[in-house]
Every structure is written in structure tokens, then in C-alpha cells.
N, C-alpha and C. Protein backbone atom coordinates (compact mmCIF):
# COMPACT_ATOMS: atom_id res chain seq x y z
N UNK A 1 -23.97 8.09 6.44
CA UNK A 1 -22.63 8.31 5.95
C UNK A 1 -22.64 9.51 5.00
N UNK A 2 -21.78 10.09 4.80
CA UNK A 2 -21.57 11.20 4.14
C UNK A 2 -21.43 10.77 2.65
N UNK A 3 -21.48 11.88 1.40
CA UNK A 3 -21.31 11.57 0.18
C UNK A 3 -19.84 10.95 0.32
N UNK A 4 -18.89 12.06 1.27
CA UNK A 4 -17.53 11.46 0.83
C UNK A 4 -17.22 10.31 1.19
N UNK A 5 -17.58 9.65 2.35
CA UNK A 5 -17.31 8.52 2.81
C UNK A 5 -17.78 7.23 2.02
N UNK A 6 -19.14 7.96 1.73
CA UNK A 6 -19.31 7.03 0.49
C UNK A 6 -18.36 6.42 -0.32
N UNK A 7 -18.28 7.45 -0.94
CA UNK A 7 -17.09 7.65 -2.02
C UNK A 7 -15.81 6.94 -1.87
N UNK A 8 -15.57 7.44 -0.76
CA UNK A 8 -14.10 6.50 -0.02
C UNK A 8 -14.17 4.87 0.30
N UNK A 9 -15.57 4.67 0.75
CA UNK A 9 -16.09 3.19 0.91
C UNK A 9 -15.97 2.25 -0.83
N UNK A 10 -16.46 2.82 -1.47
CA UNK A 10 -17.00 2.64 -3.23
C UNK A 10 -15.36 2.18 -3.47
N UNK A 11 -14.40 3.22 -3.55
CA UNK A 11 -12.79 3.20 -4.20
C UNK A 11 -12.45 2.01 -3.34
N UNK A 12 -12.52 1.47 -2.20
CA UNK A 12 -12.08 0.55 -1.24
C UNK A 12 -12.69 -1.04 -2.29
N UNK A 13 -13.65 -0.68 -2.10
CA UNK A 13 -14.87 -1.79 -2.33
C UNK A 13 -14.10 -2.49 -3.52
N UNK A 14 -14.07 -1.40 -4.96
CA UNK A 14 -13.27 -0.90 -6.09
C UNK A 14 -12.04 -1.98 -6.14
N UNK A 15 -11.35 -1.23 -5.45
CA UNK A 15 -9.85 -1.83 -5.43
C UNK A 15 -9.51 -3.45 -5.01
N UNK A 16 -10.73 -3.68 -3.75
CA UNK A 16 -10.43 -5.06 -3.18
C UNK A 16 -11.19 -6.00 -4.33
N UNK A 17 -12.27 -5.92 -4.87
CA UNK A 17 -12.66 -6.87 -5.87
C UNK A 17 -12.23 -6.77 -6.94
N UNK A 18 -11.29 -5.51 -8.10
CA UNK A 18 -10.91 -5.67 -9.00
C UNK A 18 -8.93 -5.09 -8.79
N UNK A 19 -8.56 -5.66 -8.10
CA UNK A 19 -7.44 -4.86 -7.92
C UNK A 19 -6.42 -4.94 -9.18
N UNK A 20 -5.77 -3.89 -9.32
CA UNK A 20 -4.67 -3.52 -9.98
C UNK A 20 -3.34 -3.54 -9.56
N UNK A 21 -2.77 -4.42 -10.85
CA UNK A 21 -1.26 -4.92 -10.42
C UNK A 21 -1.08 -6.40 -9.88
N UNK A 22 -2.24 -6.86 -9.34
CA UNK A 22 -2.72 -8.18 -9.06
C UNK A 22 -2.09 -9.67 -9.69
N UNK A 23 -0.20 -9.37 -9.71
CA UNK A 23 0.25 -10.60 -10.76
C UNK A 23 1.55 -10.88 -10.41
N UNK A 24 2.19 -11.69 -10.24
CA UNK A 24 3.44 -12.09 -10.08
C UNK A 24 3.82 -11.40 -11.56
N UNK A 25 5.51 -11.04 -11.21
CA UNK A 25 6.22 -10.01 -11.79
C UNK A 25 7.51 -10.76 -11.79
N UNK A 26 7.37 -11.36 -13.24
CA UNK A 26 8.47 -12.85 -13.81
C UNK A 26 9.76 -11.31 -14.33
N UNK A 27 10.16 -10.61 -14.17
CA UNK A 27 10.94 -9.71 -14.57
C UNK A 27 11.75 -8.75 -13.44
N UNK A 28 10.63 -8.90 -12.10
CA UNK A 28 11.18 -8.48 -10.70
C UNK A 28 13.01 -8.28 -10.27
N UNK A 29 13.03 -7.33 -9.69
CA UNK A 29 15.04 -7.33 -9.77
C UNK A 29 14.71 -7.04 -7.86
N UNK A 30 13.62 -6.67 -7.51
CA UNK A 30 13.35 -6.59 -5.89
C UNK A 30 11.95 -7.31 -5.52
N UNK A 31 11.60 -8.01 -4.32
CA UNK A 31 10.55 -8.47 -4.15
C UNK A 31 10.52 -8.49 -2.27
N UNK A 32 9.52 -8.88 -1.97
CA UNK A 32 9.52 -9.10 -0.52
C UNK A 32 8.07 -9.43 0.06
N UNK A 33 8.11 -10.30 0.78
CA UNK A 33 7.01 -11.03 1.00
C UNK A 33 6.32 -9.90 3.13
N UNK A 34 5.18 -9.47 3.18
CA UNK A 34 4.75 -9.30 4.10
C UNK A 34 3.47 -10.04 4.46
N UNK A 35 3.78 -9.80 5.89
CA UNK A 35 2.76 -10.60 6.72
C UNK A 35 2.35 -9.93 8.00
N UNK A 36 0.80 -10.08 7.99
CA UNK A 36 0.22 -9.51 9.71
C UNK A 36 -0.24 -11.01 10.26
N UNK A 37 0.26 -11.09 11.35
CA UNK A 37 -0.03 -11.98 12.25
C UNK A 37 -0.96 -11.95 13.22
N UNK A 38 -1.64 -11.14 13.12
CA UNK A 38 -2.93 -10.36 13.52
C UNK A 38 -4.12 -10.86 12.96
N UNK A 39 -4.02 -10.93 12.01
CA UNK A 39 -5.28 -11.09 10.68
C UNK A 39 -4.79 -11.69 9.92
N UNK A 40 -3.77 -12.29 9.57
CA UNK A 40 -3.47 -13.75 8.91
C UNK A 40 -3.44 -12.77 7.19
N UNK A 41 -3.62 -11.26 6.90
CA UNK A 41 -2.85 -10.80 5.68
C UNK A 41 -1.40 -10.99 5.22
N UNK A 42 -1.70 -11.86 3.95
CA UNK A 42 -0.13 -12.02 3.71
C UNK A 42 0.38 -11.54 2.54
N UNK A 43 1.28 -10.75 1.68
CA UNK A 43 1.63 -10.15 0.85
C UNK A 43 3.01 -10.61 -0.18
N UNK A 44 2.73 -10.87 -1.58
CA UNK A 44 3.74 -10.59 -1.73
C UNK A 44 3.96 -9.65 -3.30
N UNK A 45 5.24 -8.89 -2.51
CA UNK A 45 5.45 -7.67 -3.57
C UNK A 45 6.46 -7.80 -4.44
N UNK A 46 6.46 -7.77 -5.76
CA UNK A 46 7.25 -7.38 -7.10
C UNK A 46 7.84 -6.11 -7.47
N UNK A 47 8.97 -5.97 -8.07
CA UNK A 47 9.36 -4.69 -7.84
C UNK A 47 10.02 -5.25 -9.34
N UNK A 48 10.10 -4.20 -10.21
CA UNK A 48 11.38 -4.19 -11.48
C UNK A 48 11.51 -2.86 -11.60
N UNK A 49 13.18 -2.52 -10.83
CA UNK A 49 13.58 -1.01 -10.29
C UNK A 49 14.55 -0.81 -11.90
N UNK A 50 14.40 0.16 -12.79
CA UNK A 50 15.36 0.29 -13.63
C UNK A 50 15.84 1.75 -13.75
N UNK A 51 17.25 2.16 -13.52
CA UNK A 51 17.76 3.04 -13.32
C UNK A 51 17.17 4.28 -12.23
N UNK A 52 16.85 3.39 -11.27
CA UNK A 52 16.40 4.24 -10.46
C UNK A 52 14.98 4.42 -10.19
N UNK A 53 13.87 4.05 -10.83
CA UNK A 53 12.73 4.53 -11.35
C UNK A 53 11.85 3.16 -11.22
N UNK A 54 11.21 2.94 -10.61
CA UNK A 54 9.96 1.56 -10.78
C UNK A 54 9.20 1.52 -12.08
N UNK A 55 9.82 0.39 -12.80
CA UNK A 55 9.68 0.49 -14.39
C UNK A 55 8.26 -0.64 -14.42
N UNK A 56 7.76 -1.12 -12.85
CA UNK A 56 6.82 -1.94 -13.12
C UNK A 56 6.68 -2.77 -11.23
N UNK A 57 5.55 -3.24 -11.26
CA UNK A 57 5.26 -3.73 -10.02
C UNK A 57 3.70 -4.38 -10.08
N UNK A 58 4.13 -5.59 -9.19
CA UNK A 58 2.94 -6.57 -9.17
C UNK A 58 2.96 -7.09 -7.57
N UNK A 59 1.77 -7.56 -7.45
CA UNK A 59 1.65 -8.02 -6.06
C UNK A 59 0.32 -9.59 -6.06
N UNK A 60 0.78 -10.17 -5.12
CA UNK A 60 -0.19 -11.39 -5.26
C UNK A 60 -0.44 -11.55 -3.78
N UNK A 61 -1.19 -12.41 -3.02
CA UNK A 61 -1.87 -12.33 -1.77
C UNK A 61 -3.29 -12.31 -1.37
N UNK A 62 -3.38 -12.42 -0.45
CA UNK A 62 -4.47 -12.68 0.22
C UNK A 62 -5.11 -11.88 1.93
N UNK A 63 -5.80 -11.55 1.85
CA UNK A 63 -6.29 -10.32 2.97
C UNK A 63 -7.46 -10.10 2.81
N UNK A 64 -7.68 -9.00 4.48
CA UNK A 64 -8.87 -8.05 4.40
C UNK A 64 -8.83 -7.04 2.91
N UNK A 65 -10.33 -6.50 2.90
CA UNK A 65 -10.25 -5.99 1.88
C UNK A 65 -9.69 -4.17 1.78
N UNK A 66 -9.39 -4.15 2.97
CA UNK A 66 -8.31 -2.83 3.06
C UNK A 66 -6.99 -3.25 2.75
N UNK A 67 -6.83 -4.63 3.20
CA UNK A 67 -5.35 -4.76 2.78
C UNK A 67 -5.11 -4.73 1.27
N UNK A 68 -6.08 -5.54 0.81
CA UNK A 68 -6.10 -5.73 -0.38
C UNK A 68 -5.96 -4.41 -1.57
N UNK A 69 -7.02 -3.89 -1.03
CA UNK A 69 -7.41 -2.29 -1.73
C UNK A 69 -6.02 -1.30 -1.91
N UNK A 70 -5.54 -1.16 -0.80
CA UNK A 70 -4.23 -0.69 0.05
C UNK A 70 -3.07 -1.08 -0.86
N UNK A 71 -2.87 -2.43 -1.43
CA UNK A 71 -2.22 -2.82 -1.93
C UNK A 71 -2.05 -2.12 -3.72
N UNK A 72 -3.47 -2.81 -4.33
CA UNK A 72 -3.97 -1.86 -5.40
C UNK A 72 -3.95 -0.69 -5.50
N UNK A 73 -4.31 -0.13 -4.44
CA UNK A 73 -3.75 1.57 -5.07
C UNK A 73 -2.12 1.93 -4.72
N UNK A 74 -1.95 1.37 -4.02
CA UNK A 74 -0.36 1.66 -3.82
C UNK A 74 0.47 1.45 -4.62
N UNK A 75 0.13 0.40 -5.38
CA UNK A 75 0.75 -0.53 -7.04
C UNK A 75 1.13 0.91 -8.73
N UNK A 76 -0.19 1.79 -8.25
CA UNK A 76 -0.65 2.49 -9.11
C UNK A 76 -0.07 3.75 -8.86
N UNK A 77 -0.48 3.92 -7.62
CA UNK A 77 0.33 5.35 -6.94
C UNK A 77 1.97 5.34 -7.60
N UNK A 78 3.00 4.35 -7.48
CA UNK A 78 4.06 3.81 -8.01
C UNK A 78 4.58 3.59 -8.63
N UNK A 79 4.24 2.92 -9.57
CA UNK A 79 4.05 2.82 -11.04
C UNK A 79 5.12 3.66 -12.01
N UNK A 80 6.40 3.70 -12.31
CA UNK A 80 6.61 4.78 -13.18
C UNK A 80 7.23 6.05 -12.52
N UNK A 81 7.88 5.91 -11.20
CA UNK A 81 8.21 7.16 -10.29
C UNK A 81 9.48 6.60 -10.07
N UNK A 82 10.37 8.04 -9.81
CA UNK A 82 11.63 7.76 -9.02
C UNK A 82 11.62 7.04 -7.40
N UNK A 83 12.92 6.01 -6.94
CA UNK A 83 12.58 5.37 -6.20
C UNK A 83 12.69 6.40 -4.96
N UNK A 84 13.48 7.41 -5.11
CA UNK A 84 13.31 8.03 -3.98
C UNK A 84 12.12 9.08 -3.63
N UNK A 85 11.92 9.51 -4.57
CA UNK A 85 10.23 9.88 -4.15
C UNK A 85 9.08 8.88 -3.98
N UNK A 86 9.31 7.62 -4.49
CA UNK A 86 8.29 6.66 -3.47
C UNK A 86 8.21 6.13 -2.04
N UNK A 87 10.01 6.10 -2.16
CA UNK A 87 10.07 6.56 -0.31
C UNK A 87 10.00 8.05 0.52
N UNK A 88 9.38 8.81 -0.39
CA UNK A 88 9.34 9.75 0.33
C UNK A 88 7.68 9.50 0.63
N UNK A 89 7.13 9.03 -0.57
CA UNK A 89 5.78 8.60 -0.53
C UNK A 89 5.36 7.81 0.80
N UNK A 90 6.24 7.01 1.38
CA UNK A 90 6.03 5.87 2.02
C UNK A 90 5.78 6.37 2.96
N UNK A 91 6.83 7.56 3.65
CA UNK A 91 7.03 8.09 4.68
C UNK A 91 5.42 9.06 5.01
N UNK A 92 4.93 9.73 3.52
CA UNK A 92 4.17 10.57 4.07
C UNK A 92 2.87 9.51 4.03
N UNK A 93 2.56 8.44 3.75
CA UNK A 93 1.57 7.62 3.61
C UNK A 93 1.25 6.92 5.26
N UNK A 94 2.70 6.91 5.78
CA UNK A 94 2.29 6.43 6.99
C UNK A 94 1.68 7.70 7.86
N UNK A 95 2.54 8.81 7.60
CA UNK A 95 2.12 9.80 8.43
C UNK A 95 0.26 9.74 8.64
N UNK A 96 -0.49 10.05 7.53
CA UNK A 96 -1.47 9.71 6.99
C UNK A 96 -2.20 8.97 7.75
N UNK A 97 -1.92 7.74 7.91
CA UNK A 97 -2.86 6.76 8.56
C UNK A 97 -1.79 6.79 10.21
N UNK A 98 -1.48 7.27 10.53
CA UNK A 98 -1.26 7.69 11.91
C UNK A 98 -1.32 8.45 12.68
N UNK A 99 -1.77 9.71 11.81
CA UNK A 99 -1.64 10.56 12.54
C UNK A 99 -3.35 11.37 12.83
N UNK A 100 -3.15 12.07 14.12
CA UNK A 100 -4.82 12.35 13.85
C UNK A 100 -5.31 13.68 12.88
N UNK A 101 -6.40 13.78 11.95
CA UNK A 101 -6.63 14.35 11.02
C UNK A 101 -6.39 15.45 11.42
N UNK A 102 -5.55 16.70 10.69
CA UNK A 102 -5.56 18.03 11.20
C UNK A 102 -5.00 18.29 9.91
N UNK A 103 -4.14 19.96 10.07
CA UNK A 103 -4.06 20.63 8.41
C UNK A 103 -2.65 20.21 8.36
N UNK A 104 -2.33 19.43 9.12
CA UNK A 104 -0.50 18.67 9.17
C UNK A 104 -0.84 17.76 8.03
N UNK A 105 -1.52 17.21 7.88
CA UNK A 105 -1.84 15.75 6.86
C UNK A 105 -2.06 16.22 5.57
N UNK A 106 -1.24 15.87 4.22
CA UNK A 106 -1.86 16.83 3.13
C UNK A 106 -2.25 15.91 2.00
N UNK A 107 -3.05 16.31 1.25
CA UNK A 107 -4.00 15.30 0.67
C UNK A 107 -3.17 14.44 -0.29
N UNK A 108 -3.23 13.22 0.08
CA UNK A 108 -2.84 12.21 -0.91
C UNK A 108 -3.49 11.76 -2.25
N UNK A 109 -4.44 12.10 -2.75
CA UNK A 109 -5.20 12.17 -4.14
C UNK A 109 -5.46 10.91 -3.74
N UNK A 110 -5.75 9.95 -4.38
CA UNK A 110 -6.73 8.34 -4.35
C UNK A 110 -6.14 7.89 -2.95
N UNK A 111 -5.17 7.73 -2.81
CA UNK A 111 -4.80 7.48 -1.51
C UNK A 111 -5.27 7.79 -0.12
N UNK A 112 -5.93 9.17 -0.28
CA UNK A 112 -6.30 9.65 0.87
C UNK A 112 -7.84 8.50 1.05
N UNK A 113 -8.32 7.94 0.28
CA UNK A 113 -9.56 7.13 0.76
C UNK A 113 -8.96 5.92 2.02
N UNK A 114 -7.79 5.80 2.08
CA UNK A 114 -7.35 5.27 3.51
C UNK A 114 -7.28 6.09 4.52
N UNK A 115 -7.28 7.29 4.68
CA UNK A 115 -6.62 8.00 5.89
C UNK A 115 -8.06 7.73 6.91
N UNK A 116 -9.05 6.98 6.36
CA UNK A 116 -10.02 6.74 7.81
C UNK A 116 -9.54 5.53 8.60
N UNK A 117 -8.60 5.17 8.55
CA UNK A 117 -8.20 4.01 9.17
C UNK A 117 -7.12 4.48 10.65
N UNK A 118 -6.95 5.20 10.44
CA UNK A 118 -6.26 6.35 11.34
C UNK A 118 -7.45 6.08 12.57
N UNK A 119 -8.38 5.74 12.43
CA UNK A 119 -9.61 5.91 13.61
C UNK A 119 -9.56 4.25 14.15
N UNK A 120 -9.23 3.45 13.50
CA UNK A 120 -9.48 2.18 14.08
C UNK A 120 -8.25 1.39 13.89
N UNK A 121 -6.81 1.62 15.11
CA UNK A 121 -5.53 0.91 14.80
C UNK A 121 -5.57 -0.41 14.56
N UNK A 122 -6.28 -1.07 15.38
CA UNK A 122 -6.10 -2.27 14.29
C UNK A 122 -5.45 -2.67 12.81
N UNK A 123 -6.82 -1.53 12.10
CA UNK A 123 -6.75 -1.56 10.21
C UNK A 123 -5.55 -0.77 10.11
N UNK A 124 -5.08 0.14 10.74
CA UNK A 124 -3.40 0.42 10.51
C UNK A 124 -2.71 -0.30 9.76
N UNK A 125 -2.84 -1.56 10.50
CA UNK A 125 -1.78 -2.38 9.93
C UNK A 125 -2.07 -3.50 8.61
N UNK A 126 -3.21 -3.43 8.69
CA UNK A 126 -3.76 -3.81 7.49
C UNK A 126 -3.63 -2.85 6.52
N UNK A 127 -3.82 -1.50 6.46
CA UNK A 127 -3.32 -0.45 5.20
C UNK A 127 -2.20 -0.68 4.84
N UNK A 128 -1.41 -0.72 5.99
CA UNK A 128 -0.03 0.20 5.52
C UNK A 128 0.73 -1.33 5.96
N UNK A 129 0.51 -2.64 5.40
CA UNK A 129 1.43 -3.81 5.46
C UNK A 129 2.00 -3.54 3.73
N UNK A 130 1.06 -3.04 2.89
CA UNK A 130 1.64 -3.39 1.26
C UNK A 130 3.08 -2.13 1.34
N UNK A 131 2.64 -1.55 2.08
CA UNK A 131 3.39 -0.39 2.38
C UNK A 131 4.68 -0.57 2.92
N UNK A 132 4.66 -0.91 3.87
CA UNK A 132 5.75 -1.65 4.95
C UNK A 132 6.85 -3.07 3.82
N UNK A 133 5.86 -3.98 2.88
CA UNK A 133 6.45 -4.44 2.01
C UNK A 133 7.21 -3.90 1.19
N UNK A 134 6.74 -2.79 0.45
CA UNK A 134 7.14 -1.92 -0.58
C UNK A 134 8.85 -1.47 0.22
N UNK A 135 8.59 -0.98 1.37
CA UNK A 135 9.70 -0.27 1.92
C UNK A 135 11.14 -2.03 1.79
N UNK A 136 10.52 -2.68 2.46
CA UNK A 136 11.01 -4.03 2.63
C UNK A 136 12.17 -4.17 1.25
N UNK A 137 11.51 -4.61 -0.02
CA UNK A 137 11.32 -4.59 -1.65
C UNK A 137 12.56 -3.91 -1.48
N UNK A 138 12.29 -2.55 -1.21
CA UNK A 138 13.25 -1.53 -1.63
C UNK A 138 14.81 -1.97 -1.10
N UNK A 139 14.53 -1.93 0.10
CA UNK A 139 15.92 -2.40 0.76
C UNK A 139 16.26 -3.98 0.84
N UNK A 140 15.79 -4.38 -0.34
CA UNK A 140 16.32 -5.99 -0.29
C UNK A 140 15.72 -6.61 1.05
N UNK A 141 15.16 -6.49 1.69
CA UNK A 141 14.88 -7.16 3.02
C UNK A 141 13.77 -8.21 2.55
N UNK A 142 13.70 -9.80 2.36
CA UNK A 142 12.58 -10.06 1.94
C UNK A 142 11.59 -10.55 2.74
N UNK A 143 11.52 -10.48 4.04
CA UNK A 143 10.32 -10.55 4.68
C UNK A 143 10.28 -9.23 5.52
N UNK A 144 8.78 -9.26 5.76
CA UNK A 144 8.48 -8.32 6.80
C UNK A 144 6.67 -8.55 7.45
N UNK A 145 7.02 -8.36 8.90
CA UNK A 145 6.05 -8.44 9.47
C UNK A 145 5.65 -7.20 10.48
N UNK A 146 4.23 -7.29 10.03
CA UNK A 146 3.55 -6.11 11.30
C UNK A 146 3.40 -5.91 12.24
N UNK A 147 4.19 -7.16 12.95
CA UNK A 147 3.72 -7.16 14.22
C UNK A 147 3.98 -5.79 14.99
């Protein structure tokens, strides 16, 4: 394996055993529960949206440890941003893990330690379910599934 992959393996590893944001969110004004029926990952996401801006976010669940990881950095990525640039986030996050690596894809900073999942669809949907929640959250929708 390469140093970077390393590296990318380590932040994964990272995130799924100590994750961040890891808490029900008693203050939440959006939430939404996801699920893969695939792999039995189930999610659920906290949202406290104030004037526009994610003033805070928690998540609780159970998964692979990409889902998990996926979840944790996505929590962080978020954190403190306008809501419409986190859906803009959303949009380019999927691009990311769908699309095949070329100079179209532009670097997501911690995030980009998912874009190897792009190689094995399966884990697609394991990345990008906290993701797919988040979008969920946003638009009041409170479930969502990967199928």
C-alpha cells in the first residue's frame, strides 16, 4: 500500500473507533433516520439549523466502519456552515465517490480519504448513507433508504 493509502486507511480506522459528533442532539430543529438494507447500516442524524447555518449536529448508529467514519467526518466537515453550501457540499461529495478518479474530481480536504470507495460500489452506499441522511435532515424527510 502506498504512504497515502495508508494514511487514508489510519483517518478511516480514526473516525470509526473514535468518532466525532457521536450523540443524540436534545436541541435538534431537523433530524432523519437512514438505512442500507444491504448491510443492515442504520443512521440517525441531528441537525440544529439556526438562521440558516448548522449551529450543531450529532449522529448515533450503528455500521460498517466506513459508514461509521463517513458519518464522523461529515459531522465535522458541517459543523458551523451555511445550509446551502452544505448542500452544495453534498452534491460535490457524491460526485466524489461516483465518479471515476480524473482532474473533474477536486480535492475534498479530510473527506477525500473516502473517494477510494468509488472502486468498490457496494461501499458507495455505505459512504455516502450519512450523506443521503444529511440531505434527508435538510428537507424534513425523516427516513431514507439506500436502496
Amino acid at each position: 500500500m502506498s504512504d497515502l493509502s495508508d494514511l487514508y486507511q489510519e483517518v478511516i480506522l480514526d473516525h470509526n473507533k473514535r468518532p466525532r459528533n457521536f450523540r443524540a442532539l436534545e436541541a435538534a430543529n431537523h433530524a432523519a433516520e437512514g438505512f442500507n438494507p444491504l448491510c443492515g447500516d442504520r443512521l440517525h442524524l441531528y441537525l440544529r439549523v439556526e438562521d440558516g447555518v448548522i449551529a450543531d449536529v450529532g449522529f448515533q448508529g450503528s455500521g460498517c466502519a466506513i459508514s461509521k467514519a463517513s458519518a464522523s467526518l461529515m459531522t465535522d466537515s458541517i459543523k458551523g456552515r451555511p445550509v446551502e453550501e452544505v448542500r452544495a457540499l453534498f452534491q460535490r461529495f457524491h460526485t466524489m465517490v461516483t465518479t471515476p478518479p480524473d482532474k473533474s474530481v477536486e480535492d475534498m480536504g479530510k473527506l477525500s480519504v473516502l473517494a477510494g470507495v468509488r472502486e468498490f460500489p457496494v461501499r458507495v452506499k455505505c459512504a455516502s448513507l450519512a450523506w443521503h441522511t444529511l440531505k434527508a435532515a435538510l428537507d424534513r424527510e425523516p427516513i431514507v433508504s439506500t436502496e
